[in-house]
C-alpha atoms as a PDB file:
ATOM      1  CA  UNK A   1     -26.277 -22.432  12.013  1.00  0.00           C
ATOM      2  CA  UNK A   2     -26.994 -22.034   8.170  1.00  0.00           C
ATOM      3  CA  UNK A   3     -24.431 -20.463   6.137  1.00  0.00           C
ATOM      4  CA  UNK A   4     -27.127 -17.692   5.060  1.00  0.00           C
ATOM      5  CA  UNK A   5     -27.420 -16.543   8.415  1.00  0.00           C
ATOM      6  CA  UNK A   6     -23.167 -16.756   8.869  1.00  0.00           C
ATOM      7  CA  UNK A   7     -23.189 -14.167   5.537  1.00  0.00           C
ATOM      8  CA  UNK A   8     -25.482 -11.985   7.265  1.00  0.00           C
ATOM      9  CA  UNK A   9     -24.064 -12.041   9.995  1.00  0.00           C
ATOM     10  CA  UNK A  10     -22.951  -8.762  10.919  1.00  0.00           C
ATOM     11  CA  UNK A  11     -21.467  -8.198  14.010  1.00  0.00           C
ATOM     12  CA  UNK A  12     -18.981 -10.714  12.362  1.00  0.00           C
ATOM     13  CA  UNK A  13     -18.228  -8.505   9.207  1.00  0.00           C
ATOM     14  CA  UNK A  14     -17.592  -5.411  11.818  1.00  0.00           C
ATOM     15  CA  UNK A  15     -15.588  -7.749  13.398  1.00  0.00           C
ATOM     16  CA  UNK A  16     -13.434  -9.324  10.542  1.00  0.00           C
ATOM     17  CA  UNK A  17     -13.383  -5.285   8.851  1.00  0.00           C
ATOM     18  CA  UNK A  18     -11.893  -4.417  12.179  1.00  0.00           C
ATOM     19  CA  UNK A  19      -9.310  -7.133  12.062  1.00  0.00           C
ATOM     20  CA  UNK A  20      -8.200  -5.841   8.432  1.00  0.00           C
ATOM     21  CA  UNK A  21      -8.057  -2.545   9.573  1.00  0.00           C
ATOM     22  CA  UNK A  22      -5.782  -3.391  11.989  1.00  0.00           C
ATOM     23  CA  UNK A  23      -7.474  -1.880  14.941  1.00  0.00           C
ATOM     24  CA  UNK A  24      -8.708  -3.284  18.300  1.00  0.00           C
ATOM     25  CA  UNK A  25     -12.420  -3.738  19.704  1.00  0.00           C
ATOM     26  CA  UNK A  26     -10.529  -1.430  22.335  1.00  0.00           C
ATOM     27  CA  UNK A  27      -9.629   1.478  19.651  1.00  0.00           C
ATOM     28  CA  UNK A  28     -13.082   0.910  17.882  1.00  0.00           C
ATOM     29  CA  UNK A  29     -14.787   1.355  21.433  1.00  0.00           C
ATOM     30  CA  UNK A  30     -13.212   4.914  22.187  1.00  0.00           C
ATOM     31  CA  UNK A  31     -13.518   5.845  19.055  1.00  0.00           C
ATOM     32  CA  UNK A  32     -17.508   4.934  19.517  1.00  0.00           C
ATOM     33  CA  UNK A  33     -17.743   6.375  22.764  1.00  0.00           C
ATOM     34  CA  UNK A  34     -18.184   2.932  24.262  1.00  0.00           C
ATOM     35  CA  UNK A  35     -16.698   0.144  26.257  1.00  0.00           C
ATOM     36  CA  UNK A  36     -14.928  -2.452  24.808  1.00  0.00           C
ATOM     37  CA  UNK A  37     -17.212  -5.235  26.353  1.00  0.00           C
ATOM     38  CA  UNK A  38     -20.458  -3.245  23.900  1.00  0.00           C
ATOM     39  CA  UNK A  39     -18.528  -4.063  21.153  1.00  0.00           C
ATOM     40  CA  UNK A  40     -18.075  -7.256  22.038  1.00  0.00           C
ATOM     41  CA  UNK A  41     -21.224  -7.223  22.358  1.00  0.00           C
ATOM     42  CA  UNK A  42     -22.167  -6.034  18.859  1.00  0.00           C
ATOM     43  CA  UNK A  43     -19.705  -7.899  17.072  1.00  0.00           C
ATOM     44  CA  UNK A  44     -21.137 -11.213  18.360  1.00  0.00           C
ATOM     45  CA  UNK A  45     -25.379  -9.454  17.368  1.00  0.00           C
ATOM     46  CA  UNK A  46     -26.796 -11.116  14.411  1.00  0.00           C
ATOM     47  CA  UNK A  47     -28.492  -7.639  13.696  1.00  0.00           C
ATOM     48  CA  UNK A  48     -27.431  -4.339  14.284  1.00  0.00           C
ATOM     49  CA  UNK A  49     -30.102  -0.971  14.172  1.00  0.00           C
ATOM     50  CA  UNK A  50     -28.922   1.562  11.365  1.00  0.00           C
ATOM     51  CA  UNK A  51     -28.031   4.342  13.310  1.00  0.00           C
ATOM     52  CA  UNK A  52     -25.675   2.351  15.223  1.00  0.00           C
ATOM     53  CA  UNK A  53     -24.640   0.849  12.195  1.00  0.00           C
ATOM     54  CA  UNK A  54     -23.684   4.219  10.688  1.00  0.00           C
ATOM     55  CA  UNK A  55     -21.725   5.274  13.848  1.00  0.00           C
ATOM     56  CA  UNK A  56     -19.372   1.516  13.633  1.00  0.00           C
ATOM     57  CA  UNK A  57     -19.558   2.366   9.629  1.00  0.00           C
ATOM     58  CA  UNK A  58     -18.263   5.836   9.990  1.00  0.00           C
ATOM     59  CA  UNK A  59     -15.262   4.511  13.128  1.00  0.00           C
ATOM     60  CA  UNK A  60     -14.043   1.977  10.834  1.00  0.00           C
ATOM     61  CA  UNK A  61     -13.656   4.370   7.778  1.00  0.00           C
ATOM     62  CA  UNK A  62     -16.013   2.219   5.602  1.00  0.00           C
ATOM     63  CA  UNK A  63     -19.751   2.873   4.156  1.00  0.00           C
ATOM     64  CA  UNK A  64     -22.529   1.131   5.818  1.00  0.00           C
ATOM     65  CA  UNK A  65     -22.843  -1.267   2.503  1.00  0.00           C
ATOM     66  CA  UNK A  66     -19.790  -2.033   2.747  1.00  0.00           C
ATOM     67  CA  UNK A  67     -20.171  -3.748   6.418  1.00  0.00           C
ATOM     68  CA  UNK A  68     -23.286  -5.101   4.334  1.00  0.00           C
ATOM     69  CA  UNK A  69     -21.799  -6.240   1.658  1.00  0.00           C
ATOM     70  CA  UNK A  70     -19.108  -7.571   3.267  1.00  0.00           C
ATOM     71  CA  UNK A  71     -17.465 -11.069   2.364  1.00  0.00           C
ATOM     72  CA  UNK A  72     -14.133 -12.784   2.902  1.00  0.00           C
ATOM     73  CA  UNK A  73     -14.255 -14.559  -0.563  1.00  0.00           C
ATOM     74  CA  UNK A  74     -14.530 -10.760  -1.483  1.00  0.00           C
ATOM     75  CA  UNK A  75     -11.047  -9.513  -0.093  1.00  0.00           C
ATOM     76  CA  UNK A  76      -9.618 -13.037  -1.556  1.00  0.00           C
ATOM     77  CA  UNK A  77     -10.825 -12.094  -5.179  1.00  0.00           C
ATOM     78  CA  UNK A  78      -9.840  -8.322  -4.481  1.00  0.00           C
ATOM     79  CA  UNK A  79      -6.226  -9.400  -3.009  1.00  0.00           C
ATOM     80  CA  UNK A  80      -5.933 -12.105  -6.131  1.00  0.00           C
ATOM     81  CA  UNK A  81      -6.729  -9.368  -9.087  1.00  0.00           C
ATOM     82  CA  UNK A  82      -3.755  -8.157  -7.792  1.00  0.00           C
ATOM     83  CA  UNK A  83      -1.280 -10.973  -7.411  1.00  0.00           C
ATOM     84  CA  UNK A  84      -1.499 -13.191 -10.736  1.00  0.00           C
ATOM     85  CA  UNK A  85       0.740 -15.936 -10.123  1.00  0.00           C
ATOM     86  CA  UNK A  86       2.001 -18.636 -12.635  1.00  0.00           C
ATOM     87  CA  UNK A  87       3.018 -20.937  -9.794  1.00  0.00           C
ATOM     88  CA  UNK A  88       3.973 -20.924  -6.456  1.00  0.00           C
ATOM     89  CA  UNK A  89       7.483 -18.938  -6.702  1.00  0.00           C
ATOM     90  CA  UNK A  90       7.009 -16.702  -9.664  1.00  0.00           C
ATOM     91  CA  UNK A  91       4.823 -13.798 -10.027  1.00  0.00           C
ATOM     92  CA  UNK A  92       3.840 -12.083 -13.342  1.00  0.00           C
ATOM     93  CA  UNK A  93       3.554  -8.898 -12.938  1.00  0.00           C
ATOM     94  CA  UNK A  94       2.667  -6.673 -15.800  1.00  0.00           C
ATOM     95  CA  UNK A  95       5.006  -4.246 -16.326  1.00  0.00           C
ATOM     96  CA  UNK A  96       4.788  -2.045 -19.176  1.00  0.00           C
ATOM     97  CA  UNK A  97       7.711   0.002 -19.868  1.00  0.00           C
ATOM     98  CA  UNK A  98       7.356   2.931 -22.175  1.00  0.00           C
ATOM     99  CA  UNK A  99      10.768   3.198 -22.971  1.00  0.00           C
ATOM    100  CA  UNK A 100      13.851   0.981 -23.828  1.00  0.00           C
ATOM    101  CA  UNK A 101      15.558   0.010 -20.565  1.00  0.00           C
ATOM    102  CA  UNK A 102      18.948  -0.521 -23.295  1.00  0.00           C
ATOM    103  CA  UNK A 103      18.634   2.686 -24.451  1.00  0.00           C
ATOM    104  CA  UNK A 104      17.966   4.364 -21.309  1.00  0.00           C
ATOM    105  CA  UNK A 105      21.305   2.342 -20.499  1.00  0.00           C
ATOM    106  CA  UNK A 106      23.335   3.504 -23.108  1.00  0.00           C
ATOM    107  CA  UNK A 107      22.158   7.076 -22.929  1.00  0.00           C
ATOM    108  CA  UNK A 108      23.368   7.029 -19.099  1.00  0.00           C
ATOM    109  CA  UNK A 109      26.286   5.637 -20.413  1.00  0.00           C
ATOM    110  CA  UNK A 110      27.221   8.482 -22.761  1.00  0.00           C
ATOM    111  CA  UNK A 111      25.976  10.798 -20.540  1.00  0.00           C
ATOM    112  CA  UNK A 112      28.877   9.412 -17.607  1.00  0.00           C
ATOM    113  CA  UNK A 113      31.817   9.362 -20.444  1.00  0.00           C
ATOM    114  CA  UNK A 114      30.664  13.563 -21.237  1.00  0.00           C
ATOM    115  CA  UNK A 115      30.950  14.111 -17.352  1.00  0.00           C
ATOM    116  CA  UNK A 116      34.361  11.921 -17.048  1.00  0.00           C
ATOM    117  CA  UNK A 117      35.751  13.838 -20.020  1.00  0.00           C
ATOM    118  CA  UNK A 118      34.448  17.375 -18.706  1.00  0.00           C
ATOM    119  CA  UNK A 119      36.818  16.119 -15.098  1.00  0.00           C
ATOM    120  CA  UNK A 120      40.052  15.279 -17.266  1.00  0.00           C
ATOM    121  CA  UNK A 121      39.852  18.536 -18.904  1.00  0.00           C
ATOM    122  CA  UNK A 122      39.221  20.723 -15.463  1.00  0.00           C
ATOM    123  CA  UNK A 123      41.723  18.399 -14.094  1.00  0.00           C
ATOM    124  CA  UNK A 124      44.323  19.080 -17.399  1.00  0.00           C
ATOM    125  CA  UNK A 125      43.365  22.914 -17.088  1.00  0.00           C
ATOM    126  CA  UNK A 126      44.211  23.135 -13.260  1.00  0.00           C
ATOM    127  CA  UNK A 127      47.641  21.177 -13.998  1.00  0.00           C
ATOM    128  CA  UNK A 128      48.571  23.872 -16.480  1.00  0.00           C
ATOM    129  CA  UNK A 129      47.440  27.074 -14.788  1.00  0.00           C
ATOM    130  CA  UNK A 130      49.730  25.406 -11.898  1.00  0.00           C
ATOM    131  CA  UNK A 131      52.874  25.468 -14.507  1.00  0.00           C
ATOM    132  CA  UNK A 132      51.976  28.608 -15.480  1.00  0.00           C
ATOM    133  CA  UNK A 133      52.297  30.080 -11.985  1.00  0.00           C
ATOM    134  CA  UNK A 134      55.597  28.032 -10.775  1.00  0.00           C
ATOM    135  CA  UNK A 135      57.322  29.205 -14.540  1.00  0.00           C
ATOM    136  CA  UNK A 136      56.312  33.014 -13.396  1.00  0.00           C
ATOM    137  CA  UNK A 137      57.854  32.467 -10.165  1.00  0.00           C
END
């Protein structure tokens, strides 16, 4: 088998767009109207007629040239524009804050000491209007 023929092969890129879709040849059969042995079947067809083609196209949630198009070196490059790593542990990612973290950190800060001081003096007030009702009494 030629590796032209393997790239157009494509009961194999239903198949393999299945498997990334997480579904079974069962769910893709029911949702086709079929049994699970047709697609079988038509995943292991070399050729597949169009309508048919937009029926599997249309179950799978994908546009017929997309099951043409298909290629696993494809989802590797679209997976890897994602992931840019420097080596094997550490990842780059590229994070672009539009703020200062620091100042974000200080202004949280100031913002928990205005709070803290707003409880002492609730806390001071309710000590004296306590006072002032056990000096009335």
């Amino acid at each position: 088998m030629s590796t032209l023929t393997k790239q157009n092969h494509i009961g194999r890129k239903i198949s393999r767009i299945r498997e990334l879709r997480d579904m079974k040849q069962e769910a893709l059969a029911q949702a086709l109207g079929i049994s699970q042995q047709t697609i079988s079947a038509l995943e292991n067809s070399e050729t597949i007629d169009d309508d048919k083609l937009v029926d599997v196209a249309n179950a799978l949630g994908v546009s017929v040239e997309a099951i043409k198009n298909f290629s696993d070196e494809g989802i590797i490059n679209y997976f890897n524009s994602f992931n840019n790593f420097t080596d094997n542990t550490t990842a780059t990612f590229n994070n672009h804050c539009t703020f200062n973290p620091l100042d974000k950190l200080v202004e949280t800060y100031e913002e928990n000491k205005k709070l803290y001081e707003r409880l002492v003096q609730a806390e001071k007030d309710k000590v004296e209007f306590l006072q002032n009702i056990l000096n009335t009494k």
